[in-house]
C-alpha atoms as a PDB file:
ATOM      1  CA  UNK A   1     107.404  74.077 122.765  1.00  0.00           C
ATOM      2  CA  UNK A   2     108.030  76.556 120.027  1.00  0.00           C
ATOM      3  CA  UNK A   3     109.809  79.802 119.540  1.00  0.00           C
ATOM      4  CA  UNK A   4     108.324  81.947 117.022  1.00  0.00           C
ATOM      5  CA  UNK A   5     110.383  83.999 114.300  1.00  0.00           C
ATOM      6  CA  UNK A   6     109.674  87.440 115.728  1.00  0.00           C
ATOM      7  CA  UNK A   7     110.764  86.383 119.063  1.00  0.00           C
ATOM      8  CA  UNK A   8     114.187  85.123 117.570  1.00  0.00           C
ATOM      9  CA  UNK A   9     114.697  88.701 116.045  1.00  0.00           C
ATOM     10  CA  UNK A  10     113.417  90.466 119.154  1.00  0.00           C
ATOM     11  CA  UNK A  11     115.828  88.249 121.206  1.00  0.00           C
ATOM     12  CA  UNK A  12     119.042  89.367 119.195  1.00  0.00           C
ATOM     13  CA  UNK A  13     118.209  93.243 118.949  1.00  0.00           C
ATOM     14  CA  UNK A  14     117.922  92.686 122.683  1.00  0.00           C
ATOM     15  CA  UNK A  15     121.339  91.509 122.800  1.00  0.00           C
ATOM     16  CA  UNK A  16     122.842  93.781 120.678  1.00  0.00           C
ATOM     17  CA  UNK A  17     121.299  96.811 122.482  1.00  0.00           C
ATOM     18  CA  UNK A  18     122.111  95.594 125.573  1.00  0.00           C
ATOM     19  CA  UNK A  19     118.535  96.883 127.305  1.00  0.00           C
ATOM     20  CA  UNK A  20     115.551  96.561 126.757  1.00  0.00           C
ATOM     21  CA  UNK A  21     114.252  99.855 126.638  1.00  0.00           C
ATOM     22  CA  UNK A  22     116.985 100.557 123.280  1.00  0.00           C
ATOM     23  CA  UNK A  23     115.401  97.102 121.458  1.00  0.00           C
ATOM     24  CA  UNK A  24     112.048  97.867 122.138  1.00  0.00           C
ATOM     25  CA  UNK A  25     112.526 101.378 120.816  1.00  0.00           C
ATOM     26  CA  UNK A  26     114.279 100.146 118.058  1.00  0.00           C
ATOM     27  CA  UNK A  27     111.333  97.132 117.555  1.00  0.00           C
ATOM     28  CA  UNK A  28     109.066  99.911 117.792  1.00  0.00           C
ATOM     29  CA  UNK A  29     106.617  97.972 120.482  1.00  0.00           C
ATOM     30  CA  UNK A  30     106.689  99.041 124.088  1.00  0.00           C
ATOM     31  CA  UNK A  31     109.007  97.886 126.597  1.00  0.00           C
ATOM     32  CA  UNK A  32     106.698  95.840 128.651  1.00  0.00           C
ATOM     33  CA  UNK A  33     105.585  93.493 125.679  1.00  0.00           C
ATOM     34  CA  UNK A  34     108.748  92.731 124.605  1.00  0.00           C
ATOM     35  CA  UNK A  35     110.281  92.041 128.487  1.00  0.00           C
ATOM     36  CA  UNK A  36     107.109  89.570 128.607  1.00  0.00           C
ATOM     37  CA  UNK A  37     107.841  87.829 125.632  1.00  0.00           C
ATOM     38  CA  UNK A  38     111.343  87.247 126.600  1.00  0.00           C
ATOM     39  CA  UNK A  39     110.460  85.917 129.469  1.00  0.00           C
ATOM     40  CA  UNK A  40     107.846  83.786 128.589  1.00  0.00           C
ATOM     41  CA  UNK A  41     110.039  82.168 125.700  1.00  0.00           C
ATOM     42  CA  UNK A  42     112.486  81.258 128.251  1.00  0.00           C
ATOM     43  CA  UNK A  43     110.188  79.906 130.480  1.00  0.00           C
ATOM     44  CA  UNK A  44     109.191  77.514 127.724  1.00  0.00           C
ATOM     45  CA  UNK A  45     112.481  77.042 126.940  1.00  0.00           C
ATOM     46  CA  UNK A  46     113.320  75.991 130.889  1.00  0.00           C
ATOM     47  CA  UNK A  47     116.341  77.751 130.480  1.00  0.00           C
ATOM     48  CA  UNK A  48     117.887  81.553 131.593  1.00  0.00           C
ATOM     49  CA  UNK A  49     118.192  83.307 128.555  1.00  0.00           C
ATOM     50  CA  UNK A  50     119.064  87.075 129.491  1.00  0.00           C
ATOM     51  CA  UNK A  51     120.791  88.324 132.705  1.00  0.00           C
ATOM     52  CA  UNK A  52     118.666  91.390 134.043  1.00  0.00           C
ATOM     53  CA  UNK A  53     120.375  94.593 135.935  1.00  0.00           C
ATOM     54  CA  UNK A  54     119.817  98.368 136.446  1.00  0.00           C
ATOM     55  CA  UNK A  55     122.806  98.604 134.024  1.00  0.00           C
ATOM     56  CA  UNK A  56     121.104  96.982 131.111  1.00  0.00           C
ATOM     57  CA  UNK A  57     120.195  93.437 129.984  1.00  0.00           C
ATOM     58  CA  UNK A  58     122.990  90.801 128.408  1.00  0.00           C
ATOM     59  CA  UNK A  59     123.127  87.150 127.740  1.00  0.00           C
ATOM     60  CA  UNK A  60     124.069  84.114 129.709  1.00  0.00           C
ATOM     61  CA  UNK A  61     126.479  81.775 128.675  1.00  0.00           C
ATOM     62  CA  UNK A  62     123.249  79.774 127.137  1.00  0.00           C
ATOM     63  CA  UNK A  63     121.889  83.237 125.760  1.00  0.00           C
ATOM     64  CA  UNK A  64     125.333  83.717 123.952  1.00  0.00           C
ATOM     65  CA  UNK A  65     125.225  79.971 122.622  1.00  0.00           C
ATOM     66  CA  UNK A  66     121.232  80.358 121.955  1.00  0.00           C
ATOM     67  CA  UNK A  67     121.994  84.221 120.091  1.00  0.00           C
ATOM     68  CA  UNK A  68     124.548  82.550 117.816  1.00  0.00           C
ATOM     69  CA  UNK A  69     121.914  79.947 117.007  1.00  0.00           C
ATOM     70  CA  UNK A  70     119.270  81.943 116.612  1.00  0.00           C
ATOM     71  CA  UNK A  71     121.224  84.590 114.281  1.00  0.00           C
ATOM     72  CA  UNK A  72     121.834  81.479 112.078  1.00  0.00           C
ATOM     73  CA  UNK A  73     118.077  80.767 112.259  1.00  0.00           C
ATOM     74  CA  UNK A  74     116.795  84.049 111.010  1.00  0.00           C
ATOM     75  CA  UNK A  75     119.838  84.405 108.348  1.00  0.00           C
ATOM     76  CA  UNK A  76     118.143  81.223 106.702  1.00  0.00           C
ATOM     77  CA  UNK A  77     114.901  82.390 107.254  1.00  0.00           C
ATOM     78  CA  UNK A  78     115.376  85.902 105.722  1.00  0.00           C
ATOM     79  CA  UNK A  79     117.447  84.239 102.682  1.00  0.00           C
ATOM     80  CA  UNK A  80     114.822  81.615 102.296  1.00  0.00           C
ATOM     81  CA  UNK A  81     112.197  84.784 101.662  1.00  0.00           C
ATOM     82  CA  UNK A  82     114.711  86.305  99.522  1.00  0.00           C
ATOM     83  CA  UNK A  83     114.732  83.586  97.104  1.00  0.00           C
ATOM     84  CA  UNK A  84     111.103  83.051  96.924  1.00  0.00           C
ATOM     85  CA  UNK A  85     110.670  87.052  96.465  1.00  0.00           C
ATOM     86  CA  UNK A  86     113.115  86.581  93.506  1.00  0.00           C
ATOM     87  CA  UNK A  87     111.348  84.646  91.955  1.00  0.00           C
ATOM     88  CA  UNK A  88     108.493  87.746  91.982  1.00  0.00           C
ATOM     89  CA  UNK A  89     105.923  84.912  93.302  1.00  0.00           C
ATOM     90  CA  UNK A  90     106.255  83.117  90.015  1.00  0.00           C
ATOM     91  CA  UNK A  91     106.017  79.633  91.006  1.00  0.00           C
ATOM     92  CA  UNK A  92     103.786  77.694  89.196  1.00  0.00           C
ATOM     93  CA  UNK A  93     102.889  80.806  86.523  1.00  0.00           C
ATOM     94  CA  UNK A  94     102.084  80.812  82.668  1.00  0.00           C
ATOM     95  CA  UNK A  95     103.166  82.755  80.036  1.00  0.00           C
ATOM     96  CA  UNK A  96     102.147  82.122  76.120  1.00  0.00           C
ATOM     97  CA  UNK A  97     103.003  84.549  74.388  1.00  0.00           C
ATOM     98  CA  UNK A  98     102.994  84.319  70.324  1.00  0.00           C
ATOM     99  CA  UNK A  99     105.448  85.833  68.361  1.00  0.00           C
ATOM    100  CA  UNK A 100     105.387  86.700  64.453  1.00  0.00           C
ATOM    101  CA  UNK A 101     107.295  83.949  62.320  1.00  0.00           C
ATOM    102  CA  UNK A 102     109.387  86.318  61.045  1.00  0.00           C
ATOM    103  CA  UNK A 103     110.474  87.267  64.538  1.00  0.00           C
ATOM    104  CA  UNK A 104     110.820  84.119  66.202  1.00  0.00           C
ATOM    105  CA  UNK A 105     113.600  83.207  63.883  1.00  0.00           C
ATOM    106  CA  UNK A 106     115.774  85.295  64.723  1.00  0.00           C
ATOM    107  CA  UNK A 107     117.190  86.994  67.939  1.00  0.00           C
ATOM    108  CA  UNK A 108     113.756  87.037  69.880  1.00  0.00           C
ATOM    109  CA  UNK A 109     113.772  83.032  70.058  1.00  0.00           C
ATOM    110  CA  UNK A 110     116.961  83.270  71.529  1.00  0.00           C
ATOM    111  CA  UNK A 111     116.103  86.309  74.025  1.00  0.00           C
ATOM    112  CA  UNK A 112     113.022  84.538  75.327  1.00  0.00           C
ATOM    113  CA  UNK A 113     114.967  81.204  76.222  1.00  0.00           C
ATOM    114  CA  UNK A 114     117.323  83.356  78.143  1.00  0.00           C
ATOM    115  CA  UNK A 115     114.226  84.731  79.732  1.00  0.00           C
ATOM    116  CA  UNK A 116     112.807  81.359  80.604  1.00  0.00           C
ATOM    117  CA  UNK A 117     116.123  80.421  82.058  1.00  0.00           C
ATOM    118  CA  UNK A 118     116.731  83.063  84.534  1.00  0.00           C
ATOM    119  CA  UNK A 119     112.280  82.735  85.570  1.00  0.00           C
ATOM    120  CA  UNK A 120     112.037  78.645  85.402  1.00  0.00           C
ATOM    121  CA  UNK A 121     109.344  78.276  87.060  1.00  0.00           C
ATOM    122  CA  UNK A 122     107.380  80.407  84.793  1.00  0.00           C
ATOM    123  CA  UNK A 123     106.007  77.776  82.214  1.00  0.00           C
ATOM    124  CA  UNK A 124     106.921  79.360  78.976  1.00  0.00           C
ATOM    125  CA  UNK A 125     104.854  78.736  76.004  1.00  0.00           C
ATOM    126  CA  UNK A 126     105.881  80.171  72.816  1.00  0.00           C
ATOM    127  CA  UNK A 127     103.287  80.116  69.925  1.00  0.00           C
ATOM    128  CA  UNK A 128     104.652  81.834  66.501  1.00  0.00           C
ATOM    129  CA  UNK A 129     102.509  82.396  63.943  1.00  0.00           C
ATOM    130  CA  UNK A 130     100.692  84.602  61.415  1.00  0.00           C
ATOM    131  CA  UNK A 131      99.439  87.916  62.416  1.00  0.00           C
ATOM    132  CA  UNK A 132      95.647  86.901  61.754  1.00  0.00           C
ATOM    133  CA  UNK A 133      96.641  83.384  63.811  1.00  0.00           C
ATOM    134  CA  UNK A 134      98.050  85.380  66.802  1.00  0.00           C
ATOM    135  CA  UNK A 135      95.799  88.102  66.873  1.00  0.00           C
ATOM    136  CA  UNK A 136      92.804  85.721  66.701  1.00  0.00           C
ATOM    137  CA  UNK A 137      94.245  83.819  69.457  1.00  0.00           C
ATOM    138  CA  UNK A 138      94.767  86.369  71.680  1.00  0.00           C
ATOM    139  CA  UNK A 139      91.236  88.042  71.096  1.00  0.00           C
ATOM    140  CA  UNK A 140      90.050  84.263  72.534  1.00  0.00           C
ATOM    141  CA  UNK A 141      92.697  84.714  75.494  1.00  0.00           C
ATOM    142  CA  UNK A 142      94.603  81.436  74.093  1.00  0.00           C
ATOM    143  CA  UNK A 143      97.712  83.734  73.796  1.00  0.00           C
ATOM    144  CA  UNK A 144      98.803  86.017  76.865  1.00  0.00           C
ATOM    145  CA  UNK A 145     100.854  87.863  74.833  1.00  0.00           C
ATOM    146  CA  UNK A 146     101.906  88.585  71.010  1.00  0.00           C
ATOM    147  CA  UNK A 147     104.669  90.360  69.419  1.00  0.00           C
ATOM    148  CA  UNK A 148     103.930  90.778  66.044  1.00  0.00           C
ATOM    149  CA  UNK A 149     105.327  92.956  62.650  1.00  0.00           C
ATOM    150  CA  UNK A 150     102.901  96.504  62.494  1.00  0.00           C
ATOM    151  CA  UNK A 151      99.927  95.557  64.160  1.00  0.00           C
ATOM    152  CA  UNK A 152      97.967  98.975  63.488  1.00  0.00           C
ATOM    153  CA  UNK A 153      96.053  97.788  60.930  1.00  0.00           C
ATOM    154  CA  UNK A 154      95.455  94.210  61.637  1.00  0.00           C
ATOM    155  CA  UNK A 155      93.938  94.301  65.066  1.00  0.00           C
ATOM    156  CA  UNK A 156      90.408  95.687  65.238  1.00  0.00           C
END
């Protein structure tokens, strides 16, 4: 037996409008699909979910316990997608980027460790170097990225 997502969130807008003509206007889907779905996830679930009138459509005392359950469920669920959205699908990602010895000294070292620890799971290579060195290395792709002093001139 499983419940999917969609019908947790179609469950609780049908709650909270009360019919289900409002939640499936509010779903945007028609009002036959989502009555059918309701009623086929409670017939898996073996249990009355949703009392049905002329008036309007509201929970049992199992559909109130199963809302405030299921509420809980998709507040985890849409958190959990926050997170790995924040993380701008980084997971597992590479950056090298090579940075002019007279830079890396200095404030930039320190800005790019910041960096790394607010993306850590972006794999953070830094490289620092000559001009010549960086810019050779990232004409052979070894570098993804180089910050270097005037580079007009020395890049061809």
């Amino acid at each position: 037996m499983t419940v999917e997502l969609k019908e947790l969130r179609w469950f609780i807008e049908t709650v909270r409008c009360g019919s289900f003509r409002r939640a499936a206007e509010t779903l945007h889907i028609r009002q036959s699909t989502l009555s059918r779905r309701m009623a086929d996830m409670e017939c898996r679930l073996g249990v009355s979910l949703l009392e049905r009138s002329s008036s309007g459509t509201r929970p049992t005392v199992i559909g109130r316990e199963f809302h405030d359950t299921a509420r809980h469920i998709v507040e985890e669920a849409e958190a959990a997608i926050c997170r790995i959205k924040s993380s701008n699908g980084s997971h597992g990602m590479r950056l090298c980027l090579g940075v002019h010895t007279a830079l890396s000294a200095g404030n930039m070292r320190a800005t790019l460790v910041e960096y790394h620890r607010g993306f850590p799971s972006v794999e953070l290579r830094i490289e620092d170097g000559s001009r010549h060195h960086l810019l050779s290395d990232l004409s052979a792709n070894a570098i993804d990225v180089v910050i270097i002093i005037n580079p007009r001139d020395t890049w061809k």
